[in-house]
Protein backbone atom coordinates (compact mmCIF):
# COMPACT_ATOMS: atom_id res chain seq x y z
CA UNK A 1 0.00 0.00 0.00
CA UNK A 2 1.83 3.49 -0.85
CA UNK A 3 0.52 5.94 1.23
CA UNK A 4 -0.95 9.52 0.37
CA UNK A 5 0.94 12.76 0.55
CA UNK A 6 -1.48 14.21 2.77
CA UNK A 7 -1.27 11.33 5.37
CA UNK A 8 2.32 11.49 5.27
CA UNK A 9 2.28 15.13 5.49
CA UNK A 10 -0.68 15.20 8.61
CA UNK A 11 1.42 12.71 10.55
CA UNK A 12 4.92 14.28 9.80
CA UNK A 13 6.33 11.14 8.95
CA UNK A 14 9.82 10.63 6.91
CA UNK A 15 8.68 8.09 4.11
CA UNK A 16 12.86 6.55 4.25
CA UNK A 17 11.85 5.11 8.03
CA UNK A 18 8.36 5.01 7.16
CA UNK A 19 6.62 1.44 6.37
CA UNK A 20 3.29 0.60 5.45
CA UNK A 21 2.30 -3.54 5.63
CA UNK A 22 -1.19 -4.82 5.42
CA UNK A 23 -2.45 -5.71 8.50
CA UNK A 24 -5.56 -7.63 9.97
CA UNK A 25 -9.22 -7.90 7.16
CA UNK A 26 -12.81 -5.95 7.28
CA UNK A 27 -15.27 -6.59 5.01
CA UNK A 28 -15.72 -2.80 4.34
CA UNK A 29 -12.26 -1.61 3.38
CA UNK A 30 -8.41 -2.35 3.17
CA UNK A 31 -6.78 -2.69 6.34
CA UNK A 32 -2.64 -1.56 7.02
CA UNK A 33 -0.24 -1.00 9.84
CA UNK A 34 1.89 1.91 9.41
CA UNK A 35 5.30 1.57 11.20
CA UNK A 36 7.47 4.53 11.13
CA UNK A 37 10.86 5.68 13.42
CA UNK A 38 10.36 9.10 15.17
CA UNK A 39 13.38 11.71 15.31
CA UNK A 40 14.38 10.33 18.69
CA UNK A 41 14.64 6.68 17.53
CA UNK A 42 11.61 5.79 19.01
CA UNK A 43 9.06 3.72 17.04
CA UNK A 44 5.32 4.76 16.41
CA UNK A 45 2.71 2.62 14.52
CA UNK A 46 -0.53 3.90 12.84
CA UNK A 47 -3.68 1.87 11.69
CA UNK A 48 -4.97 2.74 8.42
CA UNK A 49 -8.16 2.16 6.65
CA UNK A 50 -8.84 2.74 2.66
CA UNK A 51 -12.05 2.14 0.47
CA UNK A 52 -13.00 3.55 -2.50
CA UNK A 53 -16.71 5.57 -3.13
CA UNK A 54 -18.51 8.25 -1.64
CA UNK A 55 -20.11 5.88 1.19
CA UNK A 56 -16.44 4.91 2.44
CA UNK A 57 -15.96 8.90 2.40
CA UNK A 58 -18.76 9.61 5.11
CA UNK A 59 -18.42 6.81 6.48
CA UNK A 60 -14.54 7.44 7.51
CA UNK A 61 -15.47 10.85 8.73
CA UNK A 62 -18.30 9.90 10.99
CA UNK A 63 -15.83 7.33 12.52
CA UNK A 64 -13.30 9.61 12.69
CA UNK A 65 -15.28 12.26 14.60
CA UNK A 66 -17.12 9.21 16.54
CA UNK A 67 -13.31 8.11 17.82
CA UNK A 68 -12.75 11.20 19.19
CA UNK A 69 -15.51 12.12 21.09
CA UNK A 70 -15.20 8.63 22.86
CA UNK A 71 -10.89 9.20 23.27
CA UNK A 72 -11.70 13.01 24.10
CA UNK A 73 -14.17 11.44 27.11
CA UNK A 74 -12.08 8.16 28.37
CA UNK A 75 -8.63 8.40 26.30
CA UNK A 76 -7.89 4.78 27.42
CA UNK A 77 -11.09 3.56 25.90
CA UNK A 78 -10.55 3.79 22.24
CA UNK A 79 -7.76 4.73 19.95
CA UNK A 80 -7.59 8.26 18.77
CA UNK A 81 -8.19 9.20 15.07
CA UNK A 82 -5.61 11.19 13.45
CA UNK A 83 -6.61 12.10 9.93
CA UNK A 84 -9.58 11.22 7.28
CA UNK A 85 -9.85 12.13 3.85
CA UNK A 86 -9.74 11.47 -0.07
CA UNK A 87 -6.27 10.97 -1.93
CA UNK A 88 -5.80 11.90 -5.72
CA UNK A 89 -7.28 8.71 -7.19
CA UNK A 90 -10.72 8.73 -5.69
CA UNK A 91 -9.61 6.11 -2.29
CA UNK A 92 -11.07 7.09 1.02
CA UNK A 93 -8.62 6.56 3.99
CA UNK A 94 -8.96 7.20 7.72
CA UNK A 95 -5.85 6.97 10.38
CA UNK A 96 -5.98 5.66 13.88
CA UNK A 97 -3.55 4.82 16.50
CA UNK A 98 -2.51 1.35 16.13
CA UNK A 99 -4.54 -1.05 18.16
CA UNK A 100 -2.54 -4.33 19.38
CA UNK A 101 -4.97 -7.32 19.93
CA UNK A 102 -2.54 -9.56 19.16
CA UNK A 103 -3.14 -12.92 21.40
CA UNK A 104 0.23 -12.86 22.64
CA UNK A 105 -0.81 -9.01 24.27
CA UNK A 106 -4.30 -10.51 25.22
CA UNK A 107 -3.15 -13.47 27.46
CA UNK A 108 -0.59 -10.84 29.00
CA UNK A 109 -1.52 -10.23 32.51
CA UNK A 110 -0.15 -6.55 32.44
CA UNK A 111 -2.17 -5.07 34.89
CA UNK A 112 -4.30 -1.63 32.73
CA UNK A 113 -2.70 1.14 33.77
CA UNK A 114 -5.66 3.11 33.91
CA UNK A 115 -7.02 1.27 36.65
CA UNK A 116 -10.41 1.39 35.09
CA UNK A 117 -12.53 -1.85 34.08
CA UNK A 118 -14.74 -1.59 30.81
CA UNK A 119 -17.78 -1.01 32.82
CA UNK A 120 -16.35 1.72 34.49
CA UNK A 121 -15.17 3.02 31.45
CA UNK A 122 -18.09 3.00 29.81
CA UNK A 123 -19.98 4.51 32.43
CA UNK A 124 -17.02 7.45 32.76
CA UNK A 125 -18.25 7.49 28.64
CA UNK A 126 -22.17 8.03 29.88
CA UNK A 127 -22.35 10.72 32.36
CA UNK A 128 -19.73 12.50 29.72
CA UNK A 129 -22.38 15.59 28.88
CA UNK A 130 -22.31 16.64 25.13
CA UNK A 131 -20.40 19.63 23.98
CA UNK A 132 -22.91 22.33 23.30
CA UNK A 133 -23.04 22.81 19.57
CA UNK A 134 -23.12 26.11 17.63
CA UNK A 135 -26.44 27.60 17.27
CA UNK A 136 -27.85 26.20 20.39
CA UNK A 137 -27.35 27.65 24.03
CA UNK A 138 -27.11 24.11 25.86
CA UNK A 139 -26.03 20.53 25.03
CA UNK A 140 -29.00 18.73 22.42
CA UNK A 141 -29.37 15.50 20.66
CA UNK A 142 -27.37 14.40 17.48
CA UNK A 143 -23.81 14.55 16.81
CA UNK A 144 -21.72 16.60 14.23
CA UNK A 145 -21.44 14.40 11.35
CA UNK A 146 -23.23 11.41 9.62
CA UNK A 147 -22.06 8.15 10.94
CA UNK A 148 -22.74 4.89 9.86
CA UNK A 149 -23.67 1.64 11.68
CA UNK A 150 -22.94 -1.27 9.28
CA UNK A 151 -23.12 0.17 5.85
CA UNK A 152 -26.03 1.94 6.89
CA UNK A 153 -25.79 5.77 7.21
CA UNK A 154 -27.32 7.39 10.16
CA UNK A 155 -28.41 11.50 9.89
CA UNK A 156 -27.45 12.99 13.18
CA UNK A 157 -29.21 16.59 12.62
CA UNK A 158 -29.53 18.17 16.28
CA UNK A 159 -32.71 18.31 18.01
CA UNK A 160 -33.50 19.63 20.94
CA UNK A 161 -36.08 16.25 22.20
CA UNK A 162 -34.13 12.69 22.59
CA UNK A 163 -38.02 11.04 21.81
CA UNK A 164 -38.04 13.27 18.43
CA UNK A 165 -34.40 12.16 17.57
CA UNK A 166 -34.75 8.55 18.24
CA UNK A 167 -38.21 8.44 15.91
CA UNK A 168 -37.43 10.58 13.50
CA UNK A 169 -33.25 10.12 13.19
CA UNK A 170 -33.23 6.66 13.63
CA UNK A 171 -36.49 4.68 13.70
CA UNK A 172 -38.50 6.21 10.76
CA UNK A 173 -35.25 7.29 9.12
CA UNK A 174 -33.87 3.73 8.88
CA UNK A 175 -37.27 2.51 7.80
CA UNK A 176 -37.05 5.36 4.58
CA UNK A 177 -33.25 3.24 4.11
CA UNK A 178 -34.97 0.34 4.00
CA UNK A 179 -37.83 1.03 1.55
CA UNK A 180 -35.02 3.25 -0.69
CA UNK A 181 -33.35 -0.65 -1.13
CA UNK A 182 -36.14 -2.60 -0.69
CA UNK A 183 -39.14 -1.29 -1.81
CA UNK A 184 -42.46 -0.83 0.38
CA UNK A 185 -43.98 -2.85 2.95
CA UNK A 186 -47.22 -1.41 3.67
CA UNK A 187 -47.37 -3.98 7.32
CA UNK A 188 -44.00 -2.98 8.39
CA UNK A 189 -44.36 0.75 7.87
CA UNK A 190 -47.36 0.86 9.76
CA UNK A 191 -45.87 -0.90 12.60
CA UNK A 192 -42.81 1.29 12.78
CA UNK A 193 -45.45 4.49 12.55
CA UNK A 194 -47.46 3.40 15.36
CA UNK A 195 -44.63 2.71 17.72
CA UNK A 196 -43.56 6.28 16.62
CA UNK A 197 -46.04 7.50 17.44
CA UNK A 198 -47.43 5.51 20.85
CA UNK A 199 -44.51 3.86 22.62
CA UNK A 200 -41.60 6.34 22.27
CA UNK A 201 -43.47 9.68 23.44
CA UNK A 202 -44.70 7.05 25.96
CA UNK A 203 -41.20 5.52 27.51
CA UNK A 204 -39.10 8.77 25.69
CA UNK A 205 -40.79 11.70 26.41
CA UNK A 206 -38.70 14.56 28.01
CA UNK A 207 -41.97 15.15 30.74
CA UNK A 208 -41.67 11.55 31.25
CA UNK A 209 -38.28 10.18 32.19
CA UNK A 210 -36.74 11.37 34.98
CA UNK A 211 -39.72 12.57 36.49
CA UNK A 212 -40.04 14.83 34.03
CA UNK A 213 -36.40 16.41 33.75
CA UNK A 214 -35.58 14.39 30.57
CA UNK A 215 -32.09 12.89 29.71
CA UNK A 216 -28.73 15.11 29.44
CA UNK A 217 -27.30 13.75 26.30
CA UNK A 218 -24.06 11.96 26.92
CA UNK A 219 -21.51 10.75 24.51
CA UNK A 220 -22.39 7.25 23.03
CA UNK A 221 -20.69 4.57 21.36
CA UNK A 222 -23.22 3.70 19.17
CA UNK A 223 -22.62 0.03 17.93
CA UNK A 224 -21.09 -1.19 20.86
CA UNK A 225 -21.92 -5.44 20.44
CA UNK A 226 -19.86 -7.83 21.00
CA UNK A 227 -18.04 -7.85 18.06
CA UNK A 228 -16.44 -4.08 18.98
CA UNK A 229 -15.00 -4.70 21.93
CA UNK A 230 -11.70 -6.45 23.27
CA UNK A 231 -8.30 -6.12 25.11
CA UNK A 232 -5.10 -4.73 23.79
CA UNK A 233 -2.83 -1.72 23.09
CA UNK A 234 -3.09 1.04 21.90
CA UNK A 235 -0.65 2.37 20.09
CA UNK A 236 1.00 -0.65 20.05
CA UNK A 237 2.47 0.13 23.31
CA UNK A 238 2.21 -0.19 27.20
CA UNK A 239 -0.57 -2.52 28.96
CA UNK A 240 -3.27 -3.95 28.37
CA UNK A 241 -6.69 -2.04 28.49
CA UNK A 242 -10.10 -2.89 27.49
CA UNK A 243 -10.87 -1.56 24.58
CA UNK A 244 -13.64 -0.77 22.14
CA UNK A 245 -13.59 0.47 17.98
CA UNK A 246 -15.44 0.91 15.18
CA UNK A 247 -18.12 3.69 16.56
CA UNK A 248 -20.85 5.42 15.27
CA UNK A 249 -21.17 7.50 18.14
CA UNK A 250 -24.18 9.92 19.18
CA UNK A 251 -24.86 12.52 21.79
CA UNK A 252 -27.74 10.63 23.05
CA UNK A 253 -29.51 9.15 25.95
CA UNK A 254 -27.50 6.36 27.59
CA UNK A 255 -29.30 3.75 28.08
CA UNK A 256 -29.93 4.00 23.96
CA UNK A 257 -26.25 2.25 23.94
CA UNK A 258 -27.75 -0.61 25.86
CA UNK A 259 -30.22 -2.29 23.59
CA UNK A 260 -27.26 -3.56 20.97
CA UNK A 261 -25.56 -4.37 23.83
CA UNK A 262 -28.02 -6.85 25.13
CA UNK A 263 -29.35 -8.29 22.37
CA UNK A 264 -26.35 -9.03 20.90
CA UNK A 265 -24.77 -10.79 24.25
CA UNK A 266 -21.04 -10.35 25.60
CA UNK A 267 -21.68 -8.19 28.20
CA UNK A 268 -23.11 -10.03 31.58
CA UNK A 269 -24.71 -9.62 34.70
CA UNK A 270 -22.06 -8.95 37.02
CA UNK A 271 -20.56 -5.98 33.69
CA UNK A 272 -24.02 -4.37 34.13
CA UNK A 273 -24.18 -4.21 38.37
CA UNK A 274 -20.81 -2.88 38.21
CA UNK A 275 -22.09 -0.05 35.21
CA UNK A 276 -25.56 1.06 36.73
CA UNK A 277 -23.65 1.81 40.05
CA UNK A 278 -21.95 4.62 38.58
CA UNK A 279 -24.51 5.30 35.56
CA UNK A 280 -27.58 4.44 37.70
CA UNK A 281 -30.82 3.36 35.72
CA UNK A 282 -32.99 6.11 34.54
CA UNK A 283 -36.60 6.46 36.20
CA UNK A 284 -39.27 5.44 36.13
CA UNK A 285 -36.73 2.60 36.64
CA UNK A 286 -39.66 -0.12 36.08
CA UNK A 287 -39.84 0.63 32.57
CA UNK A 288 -36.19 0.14 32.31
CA UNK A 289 -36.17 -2.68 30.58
CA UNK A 290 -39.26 -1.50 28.24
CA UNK A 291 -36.69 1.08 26.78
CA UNK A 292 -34.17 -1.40 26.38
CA UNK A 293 -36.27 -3.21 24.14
CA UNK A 294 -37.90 -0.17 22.40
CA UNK A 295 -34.00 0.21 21.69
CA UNK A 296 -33.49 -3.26 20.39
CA UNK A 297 -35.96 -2.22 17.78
CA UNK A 298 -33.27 0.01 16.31
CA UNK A 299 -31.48 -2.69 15.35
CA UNK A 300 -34.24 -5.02 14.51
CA UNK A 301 -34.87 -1.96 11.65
CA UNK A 302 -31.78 -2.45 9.47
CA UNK A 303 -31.55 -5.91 9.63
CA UNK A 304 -34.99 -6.68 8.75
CA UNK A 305 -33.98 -4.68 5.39
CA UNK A 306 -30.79 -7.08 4.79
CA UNK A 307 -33.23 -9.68 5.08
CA UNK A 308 -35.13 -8.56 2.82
CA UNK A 309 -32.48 -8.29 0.21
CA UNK A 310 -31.63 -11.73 1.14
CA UNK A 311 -34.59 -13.83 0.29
């Protein structure tokens, strides 16, 4: 892989102690460790991603936004993202810090020097408030660019109501992505309307939850299953932390995070005791896990589309 000008020029690397070797697979995009030898002899390694199209475009930039809110919040948490863009020929690239999940680093028993397990880093990530965004004079619902969860992308425009931005930005707008590649279903759309339109105002509603004080958006993952989580490095160096990757992260209610989280498994009972100490459930906390599955739903929505283009 030759790298672009403007990578090597954003990192300030000297391309005669500067390697690039493919490293690790994806089924989106080509995957590359950059190694490269710092003025004071020390090493430094990079993780690069390339694809080619307009969708690998926004969908590097939403993940490069989406790893920096999370590092900005809990820097031992995720790597940071160093530079996105489009090189002469048309490819898409995004550079990270290089993440080390190699099993030799994951059966060492280095103990993380942050001190922090990954439900206590995730729950540092939760009662993170949002940055207040130009335009608006406190913290709202959305995030600054379009992310992407799967192949799917996700519009993030702010609004000032979490119940309006999970109907509208993600329910009903993931429904529209599904009928774009799909076609209609008359049954489904319905279903997804009336759960619009009944159960999230009902579980969602800023005058409900809380006891009426609403949710202070906080910064979210955003596909946090199984799948995006692990132990390693990052940067290649020091101990071992747990880790997570591949966001699509939100300013959004908490709990939100959750419903992948569950459904998908890998997180257990004794993850979430040790998380809703220090992120305590929201109230009325016997509907707690009523929004958990009104959550699920989410991503229930784009996978009922894939199997529609299955079969």
């Amino acid at each position: 892989m030759r790298l672009d000008p403007s990578v090597i020029s954003a990192l300030s690397l000297d391309p005669a102690t500067t390697t690039v070797a493919a490293h690790g697979s994806s089924g989106f995009n080509a995957t590359a460790k950059i190694s490269t030898t710092l003025k004071d002899g020390s090493q430094k390694y990079y993780f690069v991603k390339t694809a080619a199209g307009k969708d690998a475009e926004i969908m590097f930039r939403g993940e490069h936004a989406s790893l920096n809110a999370i590092h900005g919040a809990v820097p031992s948490l995720c790597p940071a993202s160093f530079v996105t863009g489009v090189s002469g020929d048309g490819t898409a690239y995004l550079v990270t810090d290089f993440l080390d999940m190699s099993s030799r680093s994951s059966r060492d028993g280095t103990a993380s020097p942050s001190g922090l397990s990954l439900a206590a880093k995730i729950a540092k990530l939760h009662t993170t408030p949002a940055p207040t965004p130009e335009g608006f004079s406190n913290p709202v619902f959305g995030f600054p660019k379009t992310t992407c969860c799967g192949d799917t992308a996700q519009p993030n425009d702010y609004k000032e109501s979490w119940a309006d931005f999970y109907a509208q930005n993600r329910l009903l707008a993931v429904l529209d992505n599904c009928e774009r590649k799909n076609g209609k279903d008359t049954e489904f759309r319905s279903l997804v309307e009336h759960i619009v339109k009944l159960a999230v105002p009902r579980l969602l509603g800023d005058d409900h939850l809380n006891d009426g004080r609403g949710v202070t958006p906080v910064v979210v993952h955003g596909d946090l299953w199984s799948g995006n989580k692990g132990k390693g490095r990052i940067g290649g160096k020091g101990a071992i932390e747990d880790v997570v990757f591949d966001p699509s992260a939100v300013y959004g209610h908490n709990e939100y995070e959750l419903g992948i989280m569950t459904m998908f498994g890998g997180f257990g009972k004794s993850f979430f005791d040790e998380y809703h100490k220090m992120c305590p459930k929201a109230s009325p906390i016997n509907e707690y896990e009523d929004r958990v599955k009104l959550y699920e739903l989410y991503v229930f929505d784009p996978l009922f589309s894939e199997c529609i283009a299955i079969f």
